[in-house]
C-alpha atoms as a PDB file:
ATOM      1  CA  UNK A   1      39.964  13.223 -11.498  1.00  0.00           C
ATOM      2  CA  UNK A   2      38.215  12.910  -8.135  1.00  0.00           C
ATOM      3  CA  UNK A   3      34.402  13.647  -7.805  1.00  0.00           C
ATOM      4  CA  UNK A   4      32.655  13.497  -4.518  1.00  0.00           C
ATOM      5  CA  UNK A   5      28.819  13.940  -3.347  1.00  0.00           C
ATOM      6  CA  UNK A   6      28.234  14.949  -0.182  1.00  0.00           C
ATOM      7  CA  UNK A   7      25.028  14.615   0.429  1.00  0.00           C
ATOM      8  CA  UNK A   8      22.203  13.150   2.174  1.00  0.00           C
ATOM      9  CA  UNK A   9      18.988  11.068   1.327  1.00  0.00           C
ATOM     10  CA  UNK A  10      16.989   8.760   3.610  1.00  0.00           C
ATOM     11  CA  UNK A  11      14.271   6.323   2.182  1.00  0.00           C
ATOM     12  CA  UNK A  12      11.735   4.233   3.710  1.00  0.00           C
ATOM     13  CA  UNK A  13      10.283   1.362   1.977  1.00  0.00           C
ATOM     14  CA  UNK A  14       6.913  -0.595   3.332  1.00  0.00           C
ATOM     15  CA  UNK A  15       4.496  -2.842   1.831  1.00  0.00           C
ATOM     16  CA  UNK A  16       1.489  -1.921   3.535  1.00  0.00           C
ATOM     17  CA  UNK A  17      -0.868  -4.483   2.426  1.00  0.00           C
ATOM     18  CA  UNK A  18      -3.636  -2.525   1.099  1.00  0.00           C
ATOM     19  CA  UNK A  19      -4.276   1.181   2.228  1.00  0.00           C
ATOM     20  CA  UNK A  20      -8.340   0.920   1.131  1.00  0.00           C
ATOM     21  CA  UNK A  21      -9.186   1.738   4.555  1.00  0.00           C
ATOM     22  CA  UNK A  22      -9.146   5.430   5.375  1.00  0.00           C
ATOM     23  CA  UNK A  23      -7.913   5.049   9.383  1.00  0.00           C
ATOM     24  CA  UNK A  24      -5.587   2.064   8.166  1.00  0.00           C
ATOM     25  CA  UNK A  25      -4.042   4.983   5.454  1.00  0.00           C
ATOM     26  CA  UNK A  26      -4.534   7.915   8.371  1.00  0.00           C
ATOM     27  CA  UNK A  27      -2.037   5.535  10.802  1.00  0.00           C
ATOM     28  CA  UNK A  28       0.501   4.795   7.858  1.00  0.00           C
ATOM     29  CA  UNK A  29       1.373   7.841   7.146  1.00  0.00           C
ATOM     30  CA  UNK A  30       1.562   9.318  10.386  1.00  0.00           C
ATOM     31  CA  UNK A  31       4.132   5.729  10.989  1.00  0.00           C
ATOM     32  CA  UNK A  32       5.833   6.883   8.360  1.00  0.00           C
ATOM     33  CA  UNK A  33       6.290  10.570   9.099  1.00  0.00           C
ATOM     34  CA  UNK A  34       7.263   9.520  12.456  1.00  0.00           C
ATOM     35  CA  UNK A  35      10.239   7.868  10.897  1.00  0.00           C
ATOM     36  CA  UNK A  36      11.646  11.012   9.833  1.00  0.00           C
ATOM     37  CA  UNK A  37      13.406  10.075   6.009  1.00  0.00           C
ATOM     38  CA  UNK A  38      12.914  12.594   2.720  1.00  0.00           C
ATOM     39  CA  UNK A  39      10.881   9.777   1.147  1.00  0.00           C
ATOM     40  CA  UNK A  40       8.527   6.878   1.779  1.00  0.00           C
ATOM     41  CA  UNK A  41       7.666   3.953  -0.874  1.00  0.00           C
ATOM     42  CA  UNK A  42       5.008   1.991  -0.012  1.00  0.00           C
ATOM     43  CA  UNK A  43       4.184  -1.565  -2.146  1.00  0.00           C
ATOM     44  CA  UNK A  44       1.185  -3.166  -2.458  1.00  0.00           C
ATOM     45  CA  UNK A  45      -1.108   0.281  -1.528  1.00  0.00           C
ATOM     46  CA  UNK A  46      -4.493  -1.034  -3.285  1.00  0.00           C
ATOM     47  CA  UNK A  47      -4.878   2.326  -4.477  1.00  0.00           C
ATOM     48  CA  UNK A  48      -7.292   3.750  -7.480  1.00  0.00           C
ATOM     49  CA  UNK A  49      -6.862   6.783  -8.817  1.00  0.00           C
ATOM     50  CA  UNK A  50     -10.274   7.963  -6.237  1.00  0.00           C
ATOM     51  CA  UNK A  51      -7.901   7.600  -3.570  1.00  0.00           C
ATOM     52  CA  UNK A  52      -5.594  10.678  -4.778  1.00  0.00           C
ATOM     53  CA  UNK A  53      -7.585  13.117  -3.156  1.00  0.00           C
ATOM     54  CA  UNK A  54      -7.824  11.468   0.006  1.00  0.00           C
ATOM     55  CA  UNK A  55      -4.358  10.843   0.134  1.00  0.00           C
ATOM     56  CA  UNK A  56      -3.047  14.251  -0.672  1.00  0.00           C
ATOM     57  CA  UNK A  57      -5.398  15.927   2.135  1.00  0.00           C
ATOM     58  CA  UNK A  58      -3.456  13.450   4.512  1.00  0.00           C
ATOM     59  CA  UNK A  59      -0.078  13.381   3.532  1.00  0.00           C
ATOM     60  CA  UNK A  60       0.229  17.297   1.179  1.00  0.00           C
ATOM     61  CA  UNK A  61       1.068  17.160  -2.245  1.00  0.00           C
ATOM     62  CA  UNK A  62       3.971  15.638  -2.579  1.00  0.00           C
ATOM     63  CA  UNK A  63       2.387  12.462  -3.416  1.00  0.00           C
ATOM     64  CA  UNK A  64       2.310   9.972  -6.642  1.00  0.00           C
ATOM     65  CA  UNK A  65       1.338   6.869  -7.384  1.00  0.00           C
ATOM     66  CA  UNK A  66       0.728   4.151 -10.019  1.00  0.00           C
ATOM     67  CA  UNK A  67      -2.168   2.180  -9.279  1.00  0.00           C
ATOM     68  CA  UNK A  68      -3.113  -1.335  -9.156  1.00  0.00           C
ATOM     69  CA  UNK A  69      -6.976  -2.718  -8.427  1.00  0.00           C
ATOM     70  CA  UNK A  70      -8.476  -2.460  -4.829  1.00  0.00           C
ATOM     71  CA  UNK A  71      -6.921  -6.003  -3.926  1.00  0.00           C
ATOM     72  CA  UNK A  72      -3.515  -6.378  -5.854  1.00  0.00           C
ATOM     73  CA  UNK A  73      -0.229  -4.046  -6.471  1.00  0.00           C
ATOM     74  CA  UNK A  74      -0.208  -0.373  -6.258  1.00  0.00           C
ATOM     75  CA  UNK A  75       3.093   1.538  -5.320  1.00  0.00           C
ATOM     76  CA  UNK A  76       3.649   5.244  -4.054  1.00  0.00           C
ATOM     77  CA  UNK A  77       6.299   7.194  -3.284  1.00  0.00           C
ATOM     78  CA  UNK A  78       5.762  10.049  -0.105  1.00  0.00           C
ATOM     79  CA  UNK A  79       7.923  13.161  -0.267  1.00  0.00           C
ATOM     80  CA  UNK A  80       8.457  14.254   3.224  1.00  0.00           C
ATOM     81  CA  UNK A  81      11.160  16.626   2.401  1.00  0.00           C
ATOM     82  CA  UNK A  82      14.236  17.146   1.112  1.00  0.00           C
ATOM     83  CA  UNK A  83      15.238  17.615  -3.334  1.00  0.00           C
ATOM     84  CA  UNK A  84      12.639  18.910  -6.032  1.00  0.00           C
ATOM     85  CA  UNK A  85      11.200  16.304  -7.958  1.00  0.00           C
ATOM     86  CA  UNK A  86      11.636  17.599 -11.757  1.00  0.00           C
ATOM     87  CA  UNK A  87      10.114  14.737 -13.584  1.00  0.00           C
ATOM     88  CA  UNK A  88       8.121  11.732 -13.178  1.00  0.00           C
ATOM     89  CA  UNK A  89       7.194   8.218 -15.371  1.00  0.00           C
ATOM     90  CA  UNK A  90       4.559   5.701 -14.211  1.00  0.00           C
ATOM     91  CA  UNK A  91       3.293   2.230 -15.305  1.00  0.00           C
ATOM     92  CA  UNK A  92      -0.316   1.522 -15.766  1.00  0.00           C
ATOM     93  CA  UNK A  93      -0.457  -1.782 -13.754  1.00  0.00           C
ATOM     94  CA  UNK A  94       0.676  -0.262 -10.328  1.00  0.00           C
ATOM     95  CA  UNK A  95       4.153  -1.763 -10.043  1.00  0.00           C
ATOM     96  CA  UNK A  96       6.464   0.833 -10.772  1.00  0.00           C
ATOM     97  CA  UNK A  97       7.485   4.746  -9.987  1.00  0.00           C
ATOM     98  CA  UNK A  98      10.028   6.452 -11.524  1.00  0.00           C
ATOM     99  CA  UNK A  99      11.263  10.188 -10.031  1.00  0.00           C
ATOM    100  CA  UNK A 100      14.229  12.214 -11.432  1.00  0.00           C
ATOM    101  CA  UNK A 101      14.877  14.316  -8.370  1.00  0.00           C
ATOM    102  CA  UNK A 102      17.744  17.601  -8.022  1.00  0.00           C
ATOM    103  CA  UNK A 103      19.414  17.567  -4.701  1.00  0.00           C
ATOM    104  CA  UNK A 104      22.056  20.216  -4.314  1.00  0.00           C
ATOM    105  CA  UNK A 105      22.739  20.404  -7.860  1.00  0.00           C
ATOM    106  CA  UNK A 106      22.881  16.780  -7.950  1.00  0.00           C
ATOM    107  CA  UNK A 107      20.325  14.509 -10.387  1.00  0.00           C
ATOM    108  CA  UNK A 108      19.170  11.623  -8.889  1.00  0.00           C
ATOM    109  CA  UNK A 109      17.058   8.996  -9.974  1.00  0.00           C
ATOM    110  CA  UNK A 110      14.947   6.959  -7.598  1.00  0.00           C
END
């Protein structure tokens, strides 16, 4: 028995060293929508959970995060496009996100 996936899924990963600064976090994600993948994870993103807002006018709302303090960890993961995220699991100290994803009627977990 033979299975194949075709399919196709780009990622970006960048530890952006704090994103506390609105026109520091206005220039990231317009880097990273210029690099044209389905999803971006940024490390190290400083964020609280006041920066949701913010973030979501930016960027849309295909955005989630697990926060850290305003000077240490922080992750995030950026849907550009591409799969419908059906489930998500954070951790409370900013170092992990966990999305279970469906990309043509394939379950992925990134």
């Amino acid at each position: 028995l033979v299975f194949s996936l075709f399919m196709s899924l780009s990622i970006f990963s960048l530890n952006v060293r704090g994103l506390r600064n609105n026109l520091k976090c206005k220039a990231m994600f317009l880097y990273c929508k210029q690099q044209n993948t389905d999803y971006c994870f940024l490390q190290e993103s400083h964020s609280t959970s006041s920066d949701l807002n913010f973030w979501r006018s930016q960027w849309g709302s295909d955005v989630w995060m697990s926060h850290g303090t305003e000077k240490s960890a922080g992750v995030s993961i950026l849907k550009n496009r591409c799969g419908c995220v059906l489930t998500s699991e954070t951790d409370k100290t900013g170092h992990y996100i966990i999305l279970v994803v469906e990309l043509t009627n394939n379950i992925l977990i990134i």
